[in-house]
N, C-alpha and C. Protein backbone atom coordinates (compact mmCIF):
# COMPACT_ATOMS: atom_id res chain seq x y z
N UNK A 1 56.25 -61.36 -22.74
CA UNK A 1 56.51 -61.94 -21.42
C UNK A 1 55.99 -61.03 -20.32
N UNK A 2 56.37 -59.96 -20.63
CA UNK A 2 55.47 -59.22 -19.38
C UNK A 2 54.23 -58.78 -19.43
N UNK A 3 53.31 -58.85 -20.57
CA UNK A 3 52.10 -59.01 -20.49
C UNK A 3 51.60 -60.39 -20.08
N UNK A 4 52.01 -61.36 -19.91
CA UNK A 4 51.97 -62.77 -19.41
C UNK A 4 52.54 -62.54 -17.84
N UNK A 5 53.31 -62.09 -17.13
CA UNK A 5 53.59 -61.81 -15.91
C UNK A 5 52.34 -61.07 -15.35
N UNK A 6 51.97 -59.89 -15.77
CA UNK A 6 51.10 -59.08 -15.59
C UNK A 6 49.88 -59.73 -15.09
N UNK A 7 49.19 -60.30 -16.42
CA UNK A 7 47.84 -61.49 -15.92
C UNK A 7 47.92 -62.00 -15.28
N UNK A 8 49.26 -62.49 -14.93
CA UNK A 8 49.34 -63.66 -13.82
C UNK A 8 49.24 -62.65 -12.51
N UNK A 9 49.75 -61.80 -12.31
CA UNK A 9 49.61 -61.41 -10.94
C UNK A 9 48.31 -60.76 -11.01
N UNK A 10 47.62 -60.64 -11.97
CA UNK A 10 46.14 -59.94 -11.94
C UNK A 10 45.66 -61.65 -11.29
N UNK A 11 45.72 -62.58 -11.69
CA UNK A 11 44.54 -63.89 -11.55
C UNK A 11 45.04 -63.74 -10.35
N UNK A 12 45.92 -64.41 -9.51
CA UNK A 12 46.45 -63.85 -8.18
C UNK A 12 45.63 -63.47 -7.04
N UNK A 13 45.49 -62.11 -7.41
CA UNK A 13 45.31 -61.67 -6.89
C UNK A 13 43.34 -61.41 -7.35
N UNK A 14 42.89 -62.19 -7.95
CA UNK A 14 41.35 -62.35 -8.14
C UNK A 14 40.86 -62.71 -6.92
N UNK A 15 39.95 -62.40 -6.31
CA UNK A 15 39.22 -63.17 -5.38
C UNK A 15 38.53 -64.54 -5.60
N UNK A 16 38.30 -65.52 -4.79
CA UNK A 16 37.92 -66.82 -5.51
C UNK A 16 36.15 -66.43 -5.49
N UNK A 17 35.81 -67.40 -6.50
CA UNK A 17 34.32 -67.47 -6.81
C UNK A 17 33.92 -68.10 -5.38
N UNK A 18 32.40 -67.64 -5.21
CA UNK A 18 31.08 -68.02 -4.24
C UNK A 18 31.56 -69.45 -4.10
N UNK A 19 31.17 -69.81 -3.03
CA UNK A 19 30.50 -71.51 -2.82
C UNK A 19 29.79 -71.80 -2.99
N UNK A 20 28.94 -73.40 -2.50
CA UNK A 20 27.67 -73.44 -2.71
C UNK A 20 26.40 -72.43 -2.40
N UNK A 21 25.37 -72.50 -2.87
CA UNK A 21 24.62 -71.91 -2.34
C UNK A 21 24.11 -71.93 -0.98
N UNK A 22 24.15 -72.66 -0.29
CA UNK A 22 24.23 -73.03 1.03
C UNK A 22 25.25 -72.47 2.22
N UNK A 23 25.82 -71.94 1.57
CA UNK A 23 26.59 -70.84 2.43
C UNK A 23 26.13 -69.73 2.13
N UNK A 24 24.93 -69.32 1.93
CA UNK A 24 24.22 -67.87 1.90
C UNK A 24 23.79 -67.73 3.26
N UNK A 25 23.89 -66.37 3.72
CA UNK A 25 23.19 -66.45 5.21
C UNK A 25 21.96 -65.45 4.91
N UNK A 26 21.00 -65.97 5.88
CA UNK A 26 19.82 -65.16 5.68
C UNK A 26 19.94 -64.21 6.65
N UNK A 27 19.54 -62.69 6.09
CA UNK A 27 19.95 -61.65 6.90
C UNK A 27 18.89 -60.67 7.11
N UNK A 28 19.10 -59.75 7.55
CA UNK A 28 18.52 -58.36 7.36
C UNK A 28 19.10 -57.51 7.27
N UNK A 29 18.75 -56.81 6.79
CA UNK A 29 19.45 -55.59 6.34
C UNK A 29 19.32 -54.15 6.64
N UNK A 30 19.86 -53.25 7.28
CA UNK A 30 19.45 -51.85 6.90
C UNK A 30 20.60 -50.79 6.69
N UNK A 31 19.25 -50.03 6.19
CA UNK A 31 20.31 -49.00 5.42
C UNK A 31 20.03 -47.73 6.08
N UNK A 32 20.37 -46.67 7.15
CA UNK A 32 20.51 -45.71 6.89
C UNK A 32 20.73 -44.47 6.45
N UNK A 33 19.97 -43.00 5.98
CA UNK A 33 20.59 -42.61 5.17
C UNK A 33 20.10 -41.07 5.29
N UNK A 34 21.49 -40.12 6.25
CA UNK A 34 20.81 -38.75 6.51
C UNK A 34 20.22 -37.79 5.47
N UNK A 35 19.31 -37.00 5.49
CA UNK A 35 18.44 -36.65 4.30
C UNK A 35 18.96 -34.68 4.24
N UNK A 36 19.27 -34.84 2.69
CA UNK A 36 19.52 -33.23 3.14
C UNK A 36 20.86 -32.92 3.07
N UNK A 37 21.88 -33.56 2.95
CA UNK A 37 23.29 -33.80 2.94
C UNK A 37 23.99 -32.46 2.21
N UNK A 38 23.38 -32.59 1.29
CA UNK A 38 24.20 -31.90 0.35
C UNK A 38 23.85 -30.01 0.68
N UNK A 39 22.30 -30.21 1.29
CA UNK A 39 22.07 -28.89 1.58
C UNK A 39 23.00 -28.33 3.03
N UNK A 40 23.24 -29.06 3.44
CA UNK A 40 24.41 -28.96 4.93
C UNK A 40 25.63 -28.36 4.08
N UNK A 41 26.06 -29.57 3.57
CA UNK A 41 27.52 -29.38 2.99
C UNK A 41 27.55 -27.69 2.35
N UNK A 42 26.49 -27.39 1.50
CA UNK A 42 26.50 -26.10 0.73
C UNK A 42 26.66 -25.05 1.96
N UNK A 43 25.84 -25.09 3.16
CA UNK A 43 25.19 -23.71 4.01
C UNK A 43 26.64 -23.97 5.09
N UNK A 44 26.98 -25.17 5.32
CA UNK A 44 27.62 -24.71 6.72
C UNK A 44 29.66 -24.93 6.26
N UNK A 45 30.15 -24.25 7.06
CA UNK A 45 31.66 -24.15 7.18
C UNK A 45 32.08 -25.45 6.86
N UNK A 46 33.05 -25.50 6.17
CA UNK A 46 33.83 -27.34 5.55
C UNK A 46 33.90 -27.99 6.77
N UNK A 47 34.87 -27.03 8.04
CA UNK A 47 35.20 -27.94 9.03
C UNK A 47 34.11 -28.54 9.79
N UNK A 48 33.05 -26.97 9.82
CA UNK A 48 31.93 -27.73 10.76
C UNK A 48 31.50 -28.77 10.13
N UNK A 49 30.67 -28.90 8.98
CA UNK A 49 30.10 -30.02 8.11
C UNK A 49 30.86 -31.30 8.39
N UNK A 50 32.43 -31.46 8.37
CA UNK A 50 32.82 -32.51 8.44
C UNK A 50 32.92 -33.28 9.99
N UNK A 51 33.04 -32.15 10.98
CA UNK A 51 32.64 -32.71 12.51
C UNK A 51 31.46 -32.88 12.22
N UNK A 52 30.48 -32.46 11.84
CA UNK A 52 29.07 -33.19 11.92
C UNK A 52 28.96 -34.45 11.71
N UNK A 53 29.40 -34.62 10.00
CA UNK A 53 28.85 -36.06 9.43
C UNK A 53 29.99 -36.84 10.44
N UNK A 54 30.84 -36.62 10.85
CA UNK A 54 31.88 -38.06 11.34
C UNK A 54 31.16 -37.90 12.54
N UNK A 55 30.40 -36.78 13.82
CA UNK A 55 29.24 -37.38 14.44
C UNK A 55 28.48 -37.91 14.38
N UNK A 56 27.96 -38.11 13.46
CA UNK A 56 26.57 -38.38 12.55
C UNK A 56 26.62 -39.65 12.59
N UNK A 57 27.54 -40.29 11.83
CA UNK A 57 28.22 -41.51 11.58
C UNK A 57 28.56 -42.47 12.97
N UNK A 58 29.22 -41.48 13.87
CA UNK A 58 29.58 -42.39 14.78
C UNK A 58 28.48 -42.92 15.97
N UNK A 59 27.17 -42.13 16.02
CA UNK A 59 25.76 -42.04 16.55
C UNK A 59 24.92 -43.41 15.94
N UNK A 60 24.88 -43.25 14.82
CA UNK A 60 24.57 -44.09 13.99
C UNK A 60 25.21 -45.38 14.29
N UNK A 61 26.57 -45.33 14.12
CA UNK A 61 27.14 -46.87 13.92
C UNK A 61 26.74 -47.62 15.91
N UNK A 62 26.96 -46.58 16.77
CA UNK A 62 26.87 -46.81 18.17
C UNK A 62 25.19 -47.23 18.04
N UNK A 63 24.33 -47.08 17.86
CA UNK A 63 22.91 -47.23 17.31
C UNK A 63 22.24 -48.57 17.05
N UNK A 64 22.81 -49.03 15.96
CA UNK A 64 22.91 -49.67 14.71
C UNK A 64 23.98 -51.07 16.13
N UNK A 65 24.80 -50.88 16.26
CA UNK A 65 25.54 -51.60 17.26
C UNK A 65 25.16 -52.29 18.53
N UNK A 66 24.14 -51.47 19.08
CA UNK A 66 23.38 -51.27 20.38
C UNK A 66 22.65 -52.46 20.16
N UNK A 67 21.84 -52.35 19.01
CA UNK A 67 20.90 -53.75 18.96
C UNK A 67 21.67 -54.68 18.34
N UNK A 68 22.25 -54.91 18.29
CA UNK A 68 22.85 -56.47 17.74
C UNK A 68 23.81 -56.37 16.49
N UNK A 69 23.19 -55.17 15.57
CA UNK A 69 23.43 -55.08 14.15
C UNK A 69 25.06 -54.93 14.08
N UNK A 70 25.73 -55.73 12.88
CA UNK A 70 27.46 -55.66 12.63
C UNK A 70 27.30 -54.73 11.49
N UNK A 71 27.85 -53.60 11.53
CA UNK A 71 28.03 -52.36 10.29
C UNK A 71 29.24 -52.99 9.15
N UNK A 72 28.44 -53.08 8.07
CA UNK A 72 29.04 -53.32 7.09
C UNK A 72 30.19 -52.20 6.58
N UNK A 73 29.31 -51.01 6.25
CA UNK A 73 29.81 -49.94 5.57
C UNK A 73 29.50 -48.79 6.00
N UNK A 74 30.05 -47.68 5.94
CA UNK A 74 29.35 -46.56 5.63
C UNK A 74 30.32 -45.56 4.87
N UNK A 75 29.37 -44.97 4.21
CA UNK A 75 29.71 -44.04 3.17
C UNK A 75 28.94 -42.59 2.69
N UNK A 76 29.94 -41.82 3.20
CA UNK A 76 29.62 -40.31 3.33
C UNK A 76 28.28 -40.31 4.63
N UNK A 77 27.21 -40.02 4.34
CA UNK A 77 26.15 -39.59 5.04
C UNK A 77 25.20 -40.76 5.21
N UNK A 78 25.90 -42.46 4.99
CA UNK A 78 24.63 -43.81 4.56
C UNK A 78 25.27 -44.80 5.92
N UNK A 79 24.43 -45.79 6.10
CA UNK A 79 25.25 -46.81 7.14
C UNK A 79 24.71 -47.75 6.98
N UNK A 80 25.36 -48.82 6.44
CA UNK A 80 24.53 -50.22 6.30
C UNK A 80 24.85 -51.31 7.08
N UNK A 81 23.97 -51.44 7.97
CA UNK A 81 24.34 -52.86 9.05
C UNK A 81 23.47 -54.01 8.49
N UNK A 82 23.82 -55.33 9.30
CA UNK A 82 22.92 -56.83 9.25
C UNK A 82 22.87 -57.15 10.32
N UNK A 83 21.80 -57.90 10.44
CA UNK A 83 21.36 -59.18 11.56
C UNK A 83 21.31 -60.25 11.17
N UNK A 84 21.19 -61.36 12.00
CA UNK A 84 21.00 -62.48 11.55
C UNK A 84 18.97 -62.21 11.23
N UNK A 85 18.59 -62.82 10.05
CA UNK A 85 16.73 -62.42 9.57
C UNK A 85 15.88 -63.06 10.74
N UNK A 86 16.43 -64.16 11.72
CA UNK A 86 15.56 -64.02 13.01
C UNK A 86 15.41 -63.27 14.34
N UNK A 87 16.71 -61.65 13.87
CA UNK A 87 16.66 -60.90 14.74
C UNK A 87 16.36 -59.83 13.95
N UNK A 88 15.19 -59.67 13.02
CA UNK A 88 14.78 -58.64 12.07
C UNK A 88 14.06 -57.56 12.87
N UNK A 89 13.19 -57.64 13.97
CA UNK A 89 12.46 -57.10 14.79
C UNK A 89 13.61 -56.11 15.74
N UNK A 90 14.88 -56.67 15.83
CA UNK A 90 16.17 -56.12 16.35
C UNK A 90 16.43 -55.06 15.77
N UNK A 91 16.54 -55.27 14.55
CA UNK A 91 16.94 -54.60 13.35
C UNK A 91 15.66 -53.10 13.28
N UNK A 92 14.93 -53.52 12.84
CA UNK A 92 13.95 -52.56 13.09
C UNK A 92 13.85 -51.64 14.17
N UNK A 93 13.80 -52.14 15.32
CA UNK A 93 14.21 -51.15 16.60
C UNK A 93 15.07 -50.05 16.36
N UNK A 94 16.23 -51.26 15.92
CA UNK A 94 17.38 -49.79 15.40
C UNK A 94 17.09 -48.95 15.00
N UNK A 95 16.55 -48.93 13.55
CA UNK A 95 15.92 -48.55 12.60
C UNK A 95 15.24 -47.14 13.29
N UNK A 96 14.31 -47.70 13.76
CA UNK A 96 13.62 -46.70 14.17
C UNK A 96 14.43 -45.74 15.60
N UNK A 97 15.23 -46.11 16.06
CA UNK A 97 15.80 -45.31 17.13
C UNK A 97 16.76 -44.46 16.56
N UNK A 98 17.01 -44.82 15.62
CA UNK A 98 18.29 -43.97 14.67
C UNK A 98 17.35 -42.62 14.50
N UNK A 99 16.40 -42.35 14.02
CA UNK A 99 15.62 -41.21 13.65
C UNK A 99 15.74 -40.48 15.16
N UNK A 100 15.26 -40.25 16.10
CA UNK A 100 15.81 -39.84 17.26
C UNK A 100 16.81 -39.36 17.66
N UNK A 101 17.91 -40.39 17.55
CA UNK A 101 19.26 -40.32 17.57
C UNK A 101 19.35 -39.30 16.92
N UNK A 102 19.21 -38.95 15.92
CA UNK A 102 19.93 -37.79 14.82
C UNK A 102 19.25 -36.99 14.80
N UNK A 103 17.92 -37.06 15.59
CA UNK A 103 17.60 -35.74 15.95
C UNK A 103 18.06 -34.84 17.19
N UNK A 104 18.52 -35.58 17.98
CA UNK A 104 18.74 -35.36 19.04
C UNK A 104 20.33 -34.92 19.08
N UNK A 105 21.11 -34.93 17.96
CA UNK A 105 22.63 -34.97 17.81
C UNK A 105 22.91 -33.57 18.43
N UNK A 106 23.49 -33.85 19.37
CA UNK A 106 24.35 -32.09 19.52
C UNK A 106 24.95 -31.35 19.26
N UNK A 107 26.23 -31.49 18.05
CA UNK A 107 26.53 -30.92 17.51
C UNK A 107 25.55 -30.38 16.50
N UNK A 108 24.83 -31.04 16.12
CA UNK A 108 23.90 -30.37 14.81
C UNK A 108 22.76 -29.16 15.22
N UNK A 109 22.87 -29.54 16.94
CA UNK A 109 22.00 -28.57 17.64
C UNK A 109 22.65 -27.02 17.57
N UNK A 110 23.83 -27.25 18.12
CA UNK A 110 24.45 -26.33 18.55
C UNK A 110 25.12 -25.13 17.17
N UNK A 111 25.22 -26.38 16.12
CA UNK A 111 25.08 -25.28 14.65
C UNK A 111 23.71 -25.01 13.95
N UNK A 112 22.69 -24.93 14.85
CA UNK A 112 21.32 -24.47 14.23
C UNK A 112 20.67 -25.38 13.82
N UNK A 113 20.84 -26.60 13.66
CA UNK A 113 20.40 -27.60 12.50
C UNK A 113 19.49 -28.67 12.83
N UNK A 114 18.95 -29.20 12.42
CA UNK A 114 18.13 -30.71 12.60
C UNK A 114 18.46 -31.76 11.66
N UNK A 115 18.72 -32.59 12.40
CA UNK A 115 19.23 -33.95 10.85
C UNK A 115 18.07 -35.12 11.18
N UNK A 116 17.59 -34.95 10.05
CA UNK A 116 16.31 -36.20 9.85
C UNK A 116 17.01 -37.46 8.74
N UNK A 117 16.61 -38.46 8.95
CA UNK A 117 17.17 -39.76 8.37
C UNK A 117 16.04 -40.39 7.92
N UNK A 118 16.31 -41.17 6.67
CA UNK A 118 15.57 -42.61 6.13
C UNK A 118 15.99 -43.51 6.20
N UNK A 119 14.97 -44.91 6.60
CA UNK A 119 15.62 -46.01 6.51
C UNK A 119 15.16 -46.96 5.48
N UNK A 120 15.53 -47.58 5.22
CA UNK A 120 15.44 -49.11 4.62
C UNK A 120 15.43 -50.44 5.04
N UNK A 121 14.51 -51.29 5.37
CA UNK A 121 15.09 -52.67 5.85
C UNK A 121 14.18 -53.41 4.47
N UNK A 122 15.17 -54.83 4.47
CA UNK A 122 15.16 -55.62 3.74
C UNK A 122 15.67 -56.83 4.51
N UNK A 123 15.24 -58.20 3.68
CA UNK A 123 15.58 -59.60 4.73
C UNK A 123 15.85 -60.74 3.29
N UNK A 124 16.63 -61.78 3.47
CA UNK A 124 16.89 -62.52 2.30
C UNK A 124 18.14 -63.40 2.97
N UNK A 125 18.80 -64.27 1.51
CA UNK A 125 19.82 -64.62 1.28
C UNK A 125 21.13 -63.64 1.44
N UNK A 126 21.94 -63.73 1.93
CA UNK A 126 23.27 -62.88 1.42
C UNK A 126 24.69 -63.53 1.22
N UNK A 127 25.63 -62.98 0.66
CA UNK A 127 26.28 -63.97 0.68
C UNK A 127 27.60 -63.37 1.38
N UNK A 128 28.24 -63.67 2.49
CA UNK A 128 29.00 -62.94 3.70
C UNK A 128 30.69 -63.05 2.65
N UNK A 129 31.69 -62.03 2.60
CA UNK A 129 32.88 -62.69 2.60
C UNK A 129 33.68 -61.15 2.66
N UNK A 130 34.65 -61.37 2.95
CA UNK A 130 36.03 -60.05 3.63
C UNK A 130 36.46 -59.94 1.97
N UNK A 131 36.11 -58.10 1.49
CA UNK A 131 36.90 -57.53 0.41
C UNK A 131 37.92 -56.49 1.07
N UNK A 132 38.86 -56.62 0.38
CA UNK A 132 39.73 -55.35 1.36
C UNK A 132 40.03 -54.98 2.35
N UNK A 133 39.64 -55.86 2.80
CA UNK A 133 39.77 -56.18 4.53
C UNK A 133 38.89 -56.06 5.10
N UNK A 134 38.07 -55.69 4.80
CA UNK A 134 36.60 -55.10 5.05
C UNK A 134 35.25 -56.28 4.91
N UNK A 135 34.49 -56.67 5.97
CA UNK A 135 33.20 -57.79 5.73
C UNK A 135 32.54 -56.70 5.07
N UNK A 136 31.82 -57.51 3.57
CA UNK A 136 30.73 -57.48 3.26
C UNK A 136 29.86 -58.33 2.70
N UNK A 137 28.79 -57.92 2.33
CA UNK A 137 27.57 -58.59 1.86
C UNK A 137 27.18 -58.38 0.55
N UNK A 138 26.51 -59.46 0.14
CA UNK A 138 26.30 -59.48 -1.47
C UNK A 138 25.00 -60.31 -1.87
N UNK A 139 24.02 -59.77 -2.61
CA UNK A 139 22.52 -60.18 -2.44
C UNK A 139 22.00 -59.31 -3.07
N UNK A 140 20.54 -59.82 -3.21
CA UNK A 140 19.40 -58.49 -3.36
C UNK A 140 18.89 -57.60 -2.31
N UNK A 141 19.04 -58.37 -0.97
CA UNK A 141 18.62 -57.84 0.11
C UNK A 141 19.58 -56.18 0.09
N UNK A 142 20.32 -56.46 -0.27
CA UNK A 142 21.60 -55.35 -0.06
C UNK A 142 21.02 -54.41 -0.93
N UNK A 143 20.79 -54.37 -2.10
CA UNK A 143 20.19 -53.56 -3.22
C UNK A 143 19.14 -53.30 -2.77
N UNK A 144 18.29 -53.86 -2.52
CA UNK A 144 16.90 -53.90 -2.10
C UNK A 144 16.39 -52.90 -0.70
N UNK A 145 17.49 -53.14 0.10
CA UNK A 145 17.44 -51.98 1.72
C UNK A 145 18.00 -50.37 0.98
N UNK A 146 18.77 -50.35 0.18
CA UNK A 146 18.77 -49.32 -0.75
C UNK A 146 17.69 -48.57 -1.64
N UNK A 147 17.13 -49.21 -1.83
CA UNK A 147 16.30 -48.96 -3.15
C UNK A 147 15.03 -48.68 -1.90
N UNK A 148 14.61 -49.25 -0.91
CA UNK A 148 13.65 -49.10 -0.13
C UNK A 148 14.10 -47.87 0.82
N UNK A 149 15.14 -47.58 1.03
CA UNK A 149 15.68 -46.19 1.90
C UNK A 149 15.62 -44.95 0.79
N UNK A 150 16.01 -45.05 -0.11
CA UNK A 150 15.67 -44.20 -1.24
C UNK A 150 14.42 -43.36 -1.40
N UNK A 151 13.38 -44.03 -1.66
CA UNK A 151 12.20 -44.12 -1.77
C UNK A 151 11.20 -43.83 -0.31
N UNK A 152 12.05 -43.82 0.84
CA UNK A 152 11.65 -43.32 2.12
C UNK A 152 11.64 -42.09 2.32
N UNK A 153 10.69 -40.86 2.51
CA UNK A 153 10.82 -39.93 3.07
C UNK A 153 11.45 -39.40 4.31
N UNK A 154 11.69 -38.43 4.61
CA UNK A 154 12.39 -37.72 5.70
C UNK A 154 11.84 -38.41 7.14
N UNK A 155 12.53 -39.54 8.13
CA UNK A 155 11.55 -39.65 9.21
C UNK A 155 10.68 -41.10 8.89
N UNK A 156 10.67 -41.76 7.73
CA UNK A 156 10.38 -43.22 7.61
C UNK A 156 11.41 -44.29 7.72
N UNK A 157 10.50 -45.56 7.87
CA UNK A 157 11.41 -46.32 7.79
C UNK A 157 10.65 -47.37 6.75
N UNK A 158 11.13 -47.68 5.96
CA UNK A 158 10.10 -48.43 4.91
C UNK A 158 10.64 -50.09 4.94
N UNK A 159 9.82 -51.17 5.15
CA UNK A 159 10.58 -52.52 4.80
C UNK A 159 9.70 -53.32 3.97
N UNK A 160 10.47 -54.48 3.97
CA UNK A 160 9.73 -55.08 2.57
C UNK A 160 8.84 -56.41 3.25
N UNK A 161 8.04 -57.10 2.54
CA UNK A 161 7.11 -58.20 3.06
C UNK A 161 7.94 -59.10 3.66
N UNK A 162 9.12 -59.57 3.53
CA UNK A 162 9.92 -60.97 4.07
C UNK A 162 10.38 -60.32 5.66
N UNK A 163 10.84 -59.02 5.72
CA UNK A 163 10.93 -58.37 7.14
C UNK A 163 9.90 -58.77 7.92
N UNK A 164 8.83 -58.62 7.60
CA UNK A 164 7.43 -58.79 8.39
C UNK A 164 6.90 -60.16 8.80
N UNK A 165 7.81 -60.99 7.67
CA UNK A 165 7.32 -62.21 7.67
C UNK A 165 8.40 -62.75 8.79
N UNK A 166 9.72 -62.36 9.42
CA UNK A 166 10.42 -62.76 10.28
C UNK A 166 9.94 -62.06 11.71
N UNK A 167 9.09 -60.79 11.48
CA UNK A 167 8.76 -60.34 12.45
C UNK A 167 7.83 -59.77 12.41
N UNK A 168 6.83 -60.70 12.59
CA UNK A 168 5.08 -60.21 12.26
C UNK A 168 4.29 -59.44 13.07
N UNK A 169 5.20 -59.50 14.61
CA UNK A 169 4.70 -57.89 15.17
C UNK A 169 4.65 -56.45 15.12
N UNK A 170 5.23 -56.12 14.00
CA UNK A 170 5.75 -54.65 13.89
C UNK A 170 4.57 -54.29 13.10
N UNK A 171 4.30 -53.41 13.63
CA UNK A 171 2.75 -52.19 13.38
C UNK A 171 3.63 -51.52 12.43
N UNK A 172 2.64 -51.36 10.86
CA UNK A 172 2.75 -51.39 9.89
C UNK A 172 1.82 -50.67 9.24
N UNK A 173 2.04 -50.06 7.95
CA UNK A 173 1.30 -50.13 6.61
C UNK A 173 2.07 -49.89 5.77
N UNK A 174 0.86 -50.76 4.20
CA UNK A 174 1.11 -50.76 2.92
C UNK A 174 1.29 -49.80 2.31
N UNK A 175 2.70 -49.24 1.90
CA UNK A 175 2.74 -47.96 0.95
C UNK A 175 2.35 -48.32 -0.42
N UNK A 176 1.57 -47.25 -0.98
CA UNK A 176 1.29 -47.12 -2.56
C UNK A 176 2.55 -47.82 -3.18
N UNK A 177 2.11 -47.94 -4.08
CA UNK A 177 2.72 -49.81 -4.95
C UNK A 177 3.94 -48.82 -5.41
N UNK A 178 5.17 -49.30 -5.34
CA UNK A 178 6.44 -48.64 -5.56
C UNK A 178 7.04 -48.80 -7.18
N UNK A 179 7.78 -48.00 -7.42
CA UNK A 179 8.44 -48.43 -8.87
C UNK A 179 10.10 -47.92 -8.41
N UNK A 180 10.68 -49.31 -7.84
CA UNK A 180 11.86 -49.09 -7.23
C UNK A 180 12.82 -49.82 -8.80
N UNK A 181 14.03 -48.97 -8.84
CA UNK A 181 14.72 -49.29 -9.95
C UNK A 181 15.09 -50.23 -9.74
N UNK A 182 15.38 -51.31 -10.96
CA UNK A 182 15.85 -52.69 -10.80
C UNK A 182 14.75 -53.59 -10.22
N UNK A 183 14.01 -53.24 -9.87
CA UNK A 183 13.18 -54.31 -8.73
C UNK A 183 11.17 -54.11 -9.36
N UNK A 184 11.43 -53.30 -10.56
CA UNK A 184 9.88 -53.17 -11.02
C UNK A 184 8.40 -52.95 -10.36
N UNK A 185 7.43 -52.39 -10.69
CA UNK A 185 6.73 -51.99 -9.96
C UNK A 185 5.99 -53.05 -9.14
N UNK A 186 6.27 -54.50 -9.12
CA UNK A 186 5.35 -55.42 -8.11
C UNK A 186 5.98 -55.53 -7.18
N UNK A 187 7.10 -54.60 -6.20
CA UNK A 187 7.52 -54.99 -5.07
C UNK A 187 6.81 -53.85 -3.92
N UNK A 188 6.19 -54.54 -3.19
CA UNK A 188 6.01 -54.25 -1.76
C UNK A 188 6.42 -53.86 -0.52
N UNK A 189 6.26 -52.21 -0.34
CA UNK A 189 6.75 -51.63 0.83
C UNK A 189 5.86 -51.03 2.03
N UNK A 190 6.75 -51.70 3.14
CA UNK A 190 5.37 -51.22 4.03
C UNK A 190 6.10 -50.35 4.96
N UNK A 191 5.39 -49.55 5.96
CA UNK A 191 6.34 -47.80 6.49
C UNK A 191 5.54 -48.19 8.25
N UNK A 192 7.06 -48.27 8.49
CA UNK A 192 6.62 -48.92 9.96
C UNK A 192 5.66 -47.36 10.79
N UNK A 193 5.28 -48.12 11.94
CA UNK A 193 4.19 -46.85 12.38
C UNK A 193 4.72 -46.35 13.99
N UNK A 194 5.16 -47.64 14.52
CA UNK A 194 5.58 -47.33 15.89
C UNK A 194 7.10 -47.72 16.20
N UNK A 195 7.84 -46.99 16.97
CA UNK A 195 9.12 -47.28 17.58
C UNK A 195 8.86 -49.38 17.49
N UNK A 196 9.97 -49.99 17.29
CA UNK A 196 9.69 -51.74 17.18
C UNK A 196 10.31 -52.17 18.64
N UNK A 197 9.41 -52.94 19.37
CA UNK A 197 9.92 -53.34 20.48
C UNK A 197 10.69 -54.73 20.33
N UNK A 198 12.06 -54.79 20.96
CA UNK A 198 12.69 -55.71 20.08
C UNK A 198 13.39 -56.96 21.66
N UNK A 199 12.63 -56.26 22.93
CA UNK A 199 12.82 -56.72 24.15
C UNK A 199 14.62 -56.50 24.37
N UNK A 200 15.25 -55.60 23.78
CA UNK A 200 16.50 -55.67 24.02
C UNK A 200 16.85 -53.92 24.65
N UNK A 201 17.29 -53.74 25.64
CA UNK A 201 17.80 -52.49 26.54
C UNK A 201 18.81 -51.89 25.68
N UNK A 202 18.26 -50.63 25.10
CA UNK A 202 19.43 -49.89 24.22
C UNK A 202 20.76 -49.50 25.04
N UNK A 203 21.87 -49.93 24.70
CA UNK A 203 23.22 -49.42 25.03
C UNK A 203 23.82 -48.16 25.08
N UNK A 204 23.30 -47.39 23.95
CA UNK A 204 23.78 -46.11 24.14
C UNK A 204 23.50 -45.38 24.57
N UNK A 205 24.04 -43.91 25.32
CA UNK A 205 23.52 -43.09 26.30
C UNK A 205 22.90 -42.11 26.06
């Protein structure tokens, strides 16, 4: 009997399955992700390190916010926001102003340091719903702005062909053919070239 009680408050408390497919929203995605993390954490004082990254973080999310983007998550030293995929060019702006931003951080100045970031954008299906109280997203796009921030060097921002295809102005090139995990070597990344003009007046100061 109480392994029968038990299950029952496990099903309960299951989340319900997806809807149709038609409740996918098409998004964009990015992923920020400060580079170097762990070499901070090793060299500098616990307390300082931890006022950093919760600066770091809060630069970022104010950033990421400025243009339109709703922050999904962030975790430790990463920040993943969305747009709606016809404000991908939005998205990108961010993208690229975040590198700035974190260079420009003052606390990181004032302890000797420079913090350089990678990004990721990605554009697709997603599928929106509240875990834990918390909105998130669920897709390839999500994996995919990962796997493309990964694979970004210190100071890039790398996105994939469907980004470009929502926003075909962003000055661009084709990076050497990728072998991103999960996603095999025929996926296509291109490494934006200029700040993205997204006609929207940044908010933050």
């Amino acid at each position: 009997m109480l392994i029968h009680d038990e299950s029952t408050a496990m099903n309960e408390s299951l989340l319900p399955l997806p809807g149709p497919q038609d409740q996918a929203t098409p998004a964009c995605m990015v992923l920020v992700d400060l580079v170097g993390s762990t070499r901070l954490a090793r060299h500098l004082p616990l307390g300082n390190y931890t006022a950093l990254m919760a600066e770091f973080v809060q630069v970022m999310i104010l950033t990421l916010e400025a243009r339109g983007g709703q922050v999904l998550q962030h975790q430790g030293d990463a920040v993943l926001a969305w747009w709606p995929a016809a404000q991908a060019a939005h998205a990108c702006a961010a993208a690229q102003e975040s590198h700035g931003r974190a260079a420009r951080l003052t606390l990181a100045a004032r302890l000797g340091q420079t913090l350089r970031v990678r990004a990721g954008i990605s554009a697709g299906d997603v599928l929106m719903g509240v875990v834990g109280g918390q909105m998130s997203a669920y897709g390839l796009p999500v994996n995919y702005s990962r796997r493309l921030c990964d694979a970004a060097q210190a100071g890039q921002t790398l996105v994939c062909d469907e980004v470009l295809r929502f926003a075909p102005a962003l000055v661009s090139e084709l990076c050497p053919p990728l072998d991103l995990r999960g996603f095999g070597d025929d996926c296509r990344a291109h490494r934006l070239l200029a700040p993205a003009a997204a006609g929207t007046r940044m908010k933050v100061d």
